[in-house]
N, C-alpha and C. Protein backbone atom coordinates (compact mmCIF):
# COMPACT_ATOMS: atom_id res chain seq x y z
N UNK A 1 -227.90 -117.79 101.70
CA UNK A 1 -228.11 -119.22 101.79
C UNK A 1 -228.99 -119.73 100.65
N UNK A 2 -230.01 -118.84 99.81
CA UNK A 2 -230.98 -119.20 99.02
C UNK A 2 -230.33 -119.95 97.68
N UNK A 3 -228.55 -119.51 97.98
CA UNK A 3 -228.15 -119.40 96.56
C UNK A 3 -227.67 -120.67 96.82
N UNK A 4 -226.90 -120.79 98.20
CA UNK A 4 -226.92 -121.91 98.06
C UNK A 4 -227.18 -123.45 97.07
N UNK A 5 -228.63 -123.36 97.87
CA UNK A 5 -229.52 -124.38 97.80
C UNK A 5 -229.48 -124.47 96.15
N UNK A 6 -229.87 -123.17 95.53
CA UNK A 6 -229.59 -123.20 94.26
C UNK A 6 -228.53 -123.91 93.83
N UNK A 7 -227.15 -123.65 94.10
CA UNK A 7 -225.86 -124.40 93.50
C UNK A 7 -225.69 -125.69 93.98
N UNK A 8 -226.46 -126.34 94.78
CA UNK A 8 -226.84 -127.72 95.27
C UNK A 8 -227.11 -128.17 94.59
N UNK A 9 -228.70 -127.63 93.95
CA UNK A 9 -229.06 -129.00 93.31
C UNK A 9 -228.79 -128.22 91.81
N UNK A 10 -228.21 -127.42 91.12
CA UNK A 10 -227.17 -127.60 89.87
C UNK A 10 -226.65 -128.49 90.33
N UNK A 11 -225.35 -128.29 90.91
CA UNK A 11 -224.27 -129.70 91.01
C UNK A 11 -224.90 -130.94 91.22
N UNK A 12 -226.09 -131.40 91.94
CA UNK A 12 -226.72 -132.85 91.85
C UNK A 12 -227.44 -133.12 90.79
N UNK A 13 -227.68 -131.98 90.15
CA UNK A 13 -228.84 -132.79 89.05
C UNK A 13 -228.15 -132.76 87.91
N UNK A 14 -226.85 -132.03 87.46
CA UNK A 14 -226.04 -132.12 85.99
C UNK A 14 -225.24 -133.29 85.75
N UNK A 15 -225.22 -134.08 86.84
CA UNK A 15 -224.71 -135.04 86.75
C UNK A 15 -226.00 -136.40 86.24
N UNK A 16 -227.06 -136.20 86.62
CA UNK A 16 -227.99 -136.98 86.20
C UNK A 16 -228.72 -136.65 84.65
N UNK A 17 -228.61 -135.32 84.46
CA UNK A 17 -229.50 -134.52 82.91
C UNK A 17 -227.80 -134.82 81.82
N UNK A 18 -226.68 -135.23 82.39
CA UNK A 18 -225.44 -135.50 81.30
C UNK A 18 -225.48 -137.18 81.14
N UNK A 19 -225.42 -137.52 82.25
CA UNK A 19 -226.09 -139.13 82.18
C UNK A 19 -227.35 -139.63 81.35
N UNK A 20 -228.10 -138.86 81.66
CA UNK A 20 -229.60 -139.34 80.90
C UNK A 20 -229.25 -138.97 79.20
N UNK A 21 -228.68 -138.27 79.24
CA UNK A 21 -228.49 -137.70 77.58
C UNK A 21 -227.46 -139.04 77.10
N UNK A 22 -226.99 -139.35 77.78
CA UNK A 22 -225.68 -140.01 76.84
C UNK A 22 -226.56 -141.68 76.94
N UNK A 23 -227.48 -141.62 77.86
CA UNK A 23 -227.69 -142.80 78.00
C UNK A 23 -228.96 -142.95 76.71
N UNK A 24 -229.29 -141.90 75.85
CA UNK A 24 -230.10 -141.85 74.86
C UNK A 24 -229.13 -141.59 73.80
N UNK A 25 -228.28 -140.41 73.41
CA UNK A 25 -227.69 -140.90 72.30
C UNK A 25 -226.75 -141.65 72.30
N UNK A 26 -226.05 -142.63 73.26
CA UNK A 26 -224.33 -143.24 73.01
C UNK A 26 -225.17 -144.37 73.23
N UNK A 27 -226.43 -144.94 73.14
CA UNK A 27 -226.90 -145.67 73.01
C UNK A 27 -226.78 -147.13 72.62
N UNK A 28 -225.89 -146.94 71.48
CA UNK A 28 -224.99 -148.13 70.72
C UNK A 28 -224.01 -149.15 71.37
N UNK A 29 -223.59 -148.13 71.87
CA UNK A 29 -222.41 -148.42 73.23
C UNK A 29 -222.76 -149.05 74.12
N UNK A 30 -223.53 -147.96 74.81
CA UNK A 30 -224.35 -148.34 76.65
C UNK A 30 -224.94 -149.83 76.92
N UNK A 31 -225.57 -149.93 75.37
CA UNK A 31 -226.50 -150.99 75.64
C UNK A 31 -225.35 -152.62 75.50
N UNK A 32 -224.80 -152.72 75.05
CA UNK A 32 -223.59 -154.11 75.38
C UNK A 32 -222.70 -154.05 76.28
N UNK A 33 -222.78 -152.69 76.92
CA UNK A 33 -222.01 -152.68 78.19
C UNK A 33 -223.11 -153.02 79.55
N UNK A 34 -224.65 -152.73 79.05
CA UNK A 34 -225.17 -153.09 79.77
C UNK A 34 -225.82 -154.90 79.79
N UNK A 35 -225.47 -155.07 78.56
CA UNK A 35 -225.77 -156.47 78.42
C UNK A 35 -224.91 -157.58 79.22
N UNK A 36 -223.42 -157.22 78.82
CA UNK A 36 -222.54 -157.61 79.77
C UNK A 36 -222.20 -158.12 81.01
N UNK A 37 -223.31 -156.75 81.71
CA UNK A 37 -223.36 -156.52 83.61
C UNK A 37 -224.16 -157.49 83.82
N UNK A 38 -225.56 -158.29 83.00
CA UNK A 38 -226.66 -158.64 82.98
C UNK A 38 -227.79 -158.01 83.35
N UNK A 39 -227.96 -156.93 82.84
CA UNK A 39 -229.14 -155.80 82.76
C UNK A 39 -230.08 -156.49 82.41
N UNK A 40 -231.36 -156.46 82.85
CA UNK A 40 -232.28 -157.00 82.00
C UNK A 40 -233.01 -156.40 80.14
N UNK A 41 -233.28 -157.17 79.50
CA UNK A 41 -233.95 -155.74 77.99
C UNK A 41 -232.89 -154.82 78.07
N UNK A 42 -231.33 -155.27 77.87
CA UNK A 42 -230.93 -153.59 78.22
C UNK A 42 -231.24 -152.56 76.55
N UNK A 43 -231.94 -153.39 75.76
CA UNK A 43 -232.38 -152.38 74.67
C UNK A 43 -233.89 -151.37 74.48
N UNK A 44 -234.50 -151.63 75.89
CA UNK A 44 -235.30 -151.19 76.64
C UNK A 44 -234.95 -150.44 78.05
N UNK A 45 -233.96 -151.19 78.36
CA UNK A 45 -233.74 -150.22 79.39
C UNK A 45 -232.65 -149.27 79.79
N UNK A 46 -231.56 -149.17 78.81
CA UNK A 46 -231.28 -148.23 78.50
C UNK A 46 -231.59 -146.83 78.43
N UNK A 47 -232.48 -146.69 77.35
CA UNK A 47 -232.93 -145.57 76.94
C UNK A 47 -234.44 -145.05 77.74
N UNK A 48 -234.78 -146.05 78.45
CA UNK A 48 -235.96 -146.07 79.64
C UNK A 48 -235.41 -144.93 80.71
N UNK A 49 -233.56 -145.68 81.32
CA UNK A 49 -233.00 -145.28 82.23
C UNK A 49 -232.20 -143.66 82.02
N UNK A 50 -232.52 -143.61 80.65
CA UNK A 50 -231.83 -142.17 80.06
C UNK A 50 -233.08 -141.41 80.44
N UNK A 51 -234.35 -141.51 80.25
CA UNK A 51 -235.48 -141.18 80.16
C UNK A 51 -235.48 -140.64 81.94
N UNK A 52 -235.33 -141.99 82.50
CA UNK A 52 -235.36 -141.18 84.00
C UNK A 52 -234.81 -140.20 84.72
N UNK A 53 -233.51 -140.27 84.30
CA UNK A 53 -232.41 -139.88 84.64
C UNK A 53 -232.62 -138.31 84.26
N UNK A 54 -232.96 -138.48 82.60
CA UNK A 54 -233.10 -136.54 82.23
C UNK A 54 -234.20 -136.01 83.41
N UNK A 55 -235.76 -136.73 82.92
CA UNK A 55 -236.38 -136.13 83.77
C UNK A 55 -236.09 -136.11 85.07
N UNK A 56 -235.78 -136.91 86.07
CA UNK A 56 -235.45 -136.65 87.47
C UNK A 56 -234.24 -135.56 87.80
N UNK A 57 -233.55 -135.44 86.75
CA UNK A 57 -232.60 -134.26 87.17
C UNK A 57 -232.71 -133.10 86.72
N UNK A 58 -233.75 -132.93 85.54
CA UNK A 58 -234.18 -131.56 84.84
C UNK A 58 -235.34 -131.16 86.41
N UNK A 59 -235.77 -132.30 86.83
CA UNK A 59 -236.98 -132.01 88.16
C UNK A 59 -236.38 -131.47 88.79
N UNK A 60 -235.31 -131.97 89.53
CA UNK A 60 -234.77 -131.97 90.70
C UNK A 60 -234.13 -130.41 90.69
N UNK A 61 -233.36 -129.88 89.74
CA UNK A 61 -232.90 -128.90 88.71
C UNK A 61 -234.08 -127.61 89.03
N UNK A 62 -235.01 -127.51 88.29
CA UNK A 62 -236.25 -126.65 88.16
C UNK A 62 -236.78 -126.66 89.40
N UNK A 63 -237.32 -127.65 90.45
CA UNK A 63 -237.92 -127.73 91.56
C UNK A 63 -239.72 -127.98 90.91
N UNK A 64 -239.52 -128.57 90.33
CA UNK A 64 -240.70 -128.88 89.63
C UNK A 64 -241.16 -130.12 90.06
N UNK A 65 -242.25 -130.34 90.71
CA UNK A 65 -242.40 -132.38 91.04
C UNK A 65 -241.02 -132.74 91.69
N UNK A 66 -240.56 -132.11 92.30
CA UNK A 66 -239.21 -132.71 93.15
C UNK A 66 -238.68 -133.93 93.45
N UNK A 67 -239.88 -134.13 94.31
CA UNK A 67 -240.40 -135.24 94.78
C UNK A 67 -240.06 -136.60 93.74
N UNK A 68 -241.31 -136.68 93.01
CA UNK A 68 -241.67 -137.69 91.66
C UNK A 68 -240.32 -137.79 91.06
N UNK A 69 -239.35 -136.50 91.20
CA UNK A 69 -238.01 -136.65 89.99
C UNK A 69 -236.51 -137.37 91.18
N UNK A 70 -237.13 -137.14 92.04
CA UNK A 70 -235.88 -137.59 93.56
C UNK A 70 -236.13 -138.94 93.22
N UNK A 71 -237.51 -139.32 93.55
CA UNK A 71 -237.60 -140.79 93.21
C UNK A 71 -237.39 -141.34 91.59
N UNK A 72 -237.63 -140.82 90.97
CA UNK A 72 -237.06 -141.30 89.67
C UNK A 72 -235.24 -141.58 89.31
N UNK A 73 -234.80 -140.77 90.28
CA UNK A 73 -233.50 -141.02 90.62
C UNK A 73 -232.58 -142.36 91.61
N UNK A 74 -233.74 -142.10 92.55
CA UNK A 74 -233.12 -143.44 93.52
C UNK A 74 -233.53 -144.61 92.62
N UNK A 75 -235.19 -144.63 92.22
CA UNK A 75 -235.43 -146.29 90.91
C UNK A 75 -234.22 -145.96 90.44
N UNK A 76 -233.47 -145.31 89.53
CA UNK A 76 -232.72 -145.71 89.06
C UNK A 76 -230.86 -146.46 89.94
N UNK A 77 -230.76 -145.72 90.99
CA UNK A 77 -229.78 -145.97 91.48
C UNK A 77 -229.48 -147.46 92.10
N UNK A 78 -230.51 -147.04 92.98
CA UNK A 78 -230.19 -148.76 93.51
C UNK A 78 -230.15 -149.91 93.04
N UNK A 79 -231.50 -150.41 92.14
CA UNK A 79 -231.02 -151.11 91.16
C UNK A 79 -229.51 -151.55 90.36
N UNK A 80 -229.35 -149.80 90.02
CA UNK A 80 -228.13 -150.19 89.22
C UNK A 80 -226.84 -150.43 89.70
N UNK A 81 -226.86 -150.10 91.11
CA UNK A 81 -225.53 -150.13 91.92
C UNK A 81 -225.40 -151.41 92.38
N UNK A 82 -226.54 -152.21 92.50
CA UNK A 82 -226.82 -153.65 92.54
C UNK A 82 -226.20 -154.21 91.97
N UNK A 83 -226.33 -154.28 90.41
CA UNK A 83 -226.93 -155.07 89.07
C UNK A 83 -225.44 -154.71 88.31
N UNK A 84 -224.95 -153.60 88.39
CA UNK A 84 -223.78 -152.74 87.47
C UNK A 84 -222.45 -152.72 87.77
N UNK A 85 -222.70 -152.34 89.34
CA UNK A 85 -221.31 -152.47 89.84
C UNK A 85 -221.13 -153.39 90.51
N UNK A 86 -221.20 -154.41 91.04
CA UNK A 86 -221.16 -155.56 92.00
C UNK A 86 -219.16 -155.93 91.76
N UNK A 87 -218.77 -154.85 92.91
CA UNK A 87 -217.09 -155.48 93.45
C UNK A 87 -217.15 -156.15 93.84
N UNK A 88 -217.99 -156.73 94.12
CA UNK A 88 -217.39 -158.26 95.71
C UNK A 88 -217.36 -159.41 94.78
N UNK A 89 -215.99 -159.47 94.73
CA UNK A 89 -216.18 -161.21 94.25
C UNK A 89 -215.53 -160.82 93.30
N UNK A 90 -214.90 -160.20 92.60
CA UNK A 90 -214.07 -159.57 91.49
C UNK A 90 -212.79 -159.96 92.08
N UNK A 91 -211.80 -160.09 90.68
CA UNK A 91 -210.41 -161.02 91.14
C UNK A 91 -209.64 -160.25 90.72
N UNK A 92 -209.78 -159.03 89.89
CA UNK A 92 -209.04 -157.61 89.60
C UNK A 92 -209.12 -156.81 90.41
N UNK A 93 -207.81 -156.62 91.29
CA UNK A 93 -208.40 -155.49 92.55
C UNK A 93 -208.30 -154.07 92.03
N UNK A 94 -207.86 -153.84 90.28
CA UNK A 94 -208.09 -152.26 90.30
C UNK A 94 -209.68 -152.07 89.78
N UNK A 95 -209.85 -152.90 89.00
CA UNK A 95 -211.72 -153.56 88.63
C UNK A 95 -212.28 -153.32 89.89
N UNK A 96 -212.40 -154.32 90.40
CA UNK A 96 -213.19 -153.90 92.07
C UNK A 96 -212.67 -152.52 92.39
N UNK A 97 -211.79 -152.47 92.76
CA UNK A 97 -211.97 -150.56 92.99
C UNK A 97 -212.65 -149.66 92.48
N UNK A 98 -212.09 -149.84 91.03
CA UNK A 98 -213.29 -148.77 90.36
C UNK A 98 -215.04 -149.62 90.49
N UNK A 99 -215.15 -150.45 90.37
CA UNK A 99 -216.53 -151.17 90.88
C UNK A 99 -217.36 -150.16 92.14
N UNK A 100 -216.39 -150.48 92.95
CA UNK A 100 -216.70 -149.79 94.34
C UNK A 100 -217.01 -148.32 94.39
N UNK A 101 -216.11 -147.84 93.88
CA UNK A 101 -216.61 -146.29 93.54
C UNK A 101 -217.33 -145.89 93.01
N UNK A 102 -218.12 -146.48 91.88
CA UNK A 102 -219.41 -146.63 91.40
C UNK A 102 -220.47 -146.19 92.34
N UNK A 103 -219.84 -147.70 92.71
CA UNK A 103 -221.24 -148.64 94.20
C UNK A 103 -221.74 -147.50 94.84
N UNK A 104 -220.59 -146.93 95.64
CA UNK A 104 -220.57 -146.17 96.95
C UNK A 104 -220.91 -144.95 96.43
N UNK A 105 -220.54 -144.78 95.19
CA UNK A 105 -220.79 -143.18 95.02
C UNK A 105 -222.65 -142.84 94.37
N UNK A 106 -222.89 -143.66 93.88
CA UNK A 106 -224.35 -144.44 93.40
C UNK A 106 -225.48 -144.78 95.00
N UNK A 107 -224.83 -145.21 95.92
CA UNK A 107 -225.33 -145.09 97.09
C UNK A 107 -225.75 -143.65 97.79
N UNK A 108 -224.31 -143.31 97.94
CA UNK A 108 -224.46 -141.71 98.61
C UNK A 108 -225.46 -141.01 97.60
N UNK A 109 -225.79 -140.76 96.20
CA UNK A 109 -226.29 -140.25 95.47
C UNK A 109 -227.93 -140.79 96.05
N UNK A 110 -228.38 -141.72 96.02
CA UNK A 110 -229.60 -142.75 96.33
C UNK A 110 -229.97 -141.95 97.39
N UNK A 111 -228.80 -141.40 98.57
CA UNK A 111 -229.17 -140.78 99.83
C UNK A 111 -229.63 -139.59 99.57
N UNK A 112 -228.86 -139.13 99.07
CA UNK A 112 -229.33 -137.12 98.79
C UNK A 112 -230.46 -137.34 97.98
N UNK A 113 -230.59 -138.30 96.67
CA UNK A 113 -232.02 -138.04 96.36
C UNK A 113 -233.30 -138.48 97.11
N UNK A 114 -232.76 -138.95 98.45
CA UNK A 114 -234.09 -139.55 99.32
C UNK A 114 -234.39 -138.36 100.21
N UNK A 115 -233.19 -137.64 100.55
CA UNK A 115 -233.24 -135.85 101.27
C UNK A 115 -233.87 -135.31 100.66
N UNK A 116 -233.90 -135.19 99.37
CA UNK A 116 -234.85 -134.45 98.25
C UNK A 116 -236.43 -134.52 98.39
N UNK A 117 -236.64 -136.07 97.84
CA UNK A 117 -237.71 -136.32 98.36
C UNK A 117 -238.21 -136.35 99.61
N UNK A 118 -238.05 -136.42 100.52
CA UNK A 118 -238.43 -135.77 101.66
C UNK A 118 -238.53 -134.20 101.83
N UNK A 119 -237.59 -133.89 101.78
CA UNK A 119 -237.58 -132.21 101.86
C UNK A 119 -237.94 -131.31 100.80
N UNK A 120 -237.77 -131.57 99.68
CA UNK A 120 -238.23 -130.91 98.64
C UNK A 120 -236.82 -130.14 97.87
N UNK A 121 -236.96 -129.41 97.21
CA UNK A 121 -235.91 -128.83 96.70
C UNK A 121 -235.25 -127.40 97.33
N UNK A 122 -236.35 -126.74 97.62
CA UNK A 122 -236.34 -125.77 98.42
C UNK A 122 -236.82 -124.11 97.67
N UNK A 123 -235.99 -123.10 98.25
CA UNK A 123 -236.07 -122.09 97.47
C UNK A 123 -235.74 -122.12 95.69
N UNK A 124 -236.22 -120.61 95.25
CA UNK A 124 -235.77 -120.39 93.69
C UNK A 124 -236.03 -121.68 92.84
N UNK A 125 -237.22 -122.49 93.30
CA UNK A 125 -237.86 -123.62 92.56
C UNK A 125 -239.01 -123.14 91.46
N UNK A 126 -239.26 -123.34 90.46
CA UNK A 126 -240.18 -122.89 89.59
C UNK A 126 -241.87 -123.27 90.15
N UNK A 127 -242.11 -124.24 90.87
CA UNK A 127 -243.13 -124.79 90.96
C UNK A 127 -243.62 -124.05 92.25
N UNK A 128 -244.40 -124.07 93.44
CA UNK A 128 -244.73 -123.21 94.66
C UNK A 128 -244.43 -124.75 95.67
């Protein structure tokens, strides 16, 4: 079961340490797609949100500050599932779909990193 837990949070946190990276170098990109959504500073917050994203999933990853990196994950989620994906009210129903899958999948994510923070990471964590 130890190994589990191990291949847990690989699979939850590579998805946040591939995100945070791209959200620092594809930078060019990210940031008028985030202007778009109406991000606020997205030339600040961009690379803020890359910033969180590495560290909360290199945390979450290592078992290092678990905690501090779970929540560095949900700041980022909810917000953005807010602010980024907003389907409702969209007049493209394959747009809203993919919207939604965002949303929902950005939600469920918000959840497991609130399990985290609460529970911790568990075994084979670097930290005690």
């Amino acid at each position: 079961m130890t190994i589990l837990v191990l291949l847990g949070r690989v699979l939850f946190s590579i998805l946040f340490i591939m995100s945070g990276i791209s959200h620092i170098t594809q930078r060019a990109s990210m940031v008028p797609y985030a202007k778009s959504s109406g991000a606020p500073a997205p030339e600040i917050t961009v690379p803020l949100t890359g910033v969180m994203l590495l560290l909360g999933g290199l945390s979450v990853l290592l078992g290092v500050y678990p905690q501090i990196g779970a929540w560095l994950l949900v700041l980022f989620l909810l917000p953005t599932s807010f602010m980024m994906h907003r389907f409702w009210g969209l007049q493209d129903p394959m747009m809203a779909a993919n919207q939604k899958a965002h949303f929902t999948k950005n939600i469920a994510l918000a959840g497991a990193a609130l399990l985290i923070a609460y529970f911790g990471t568990g075994p084979l964590s670097l930290a005690p």
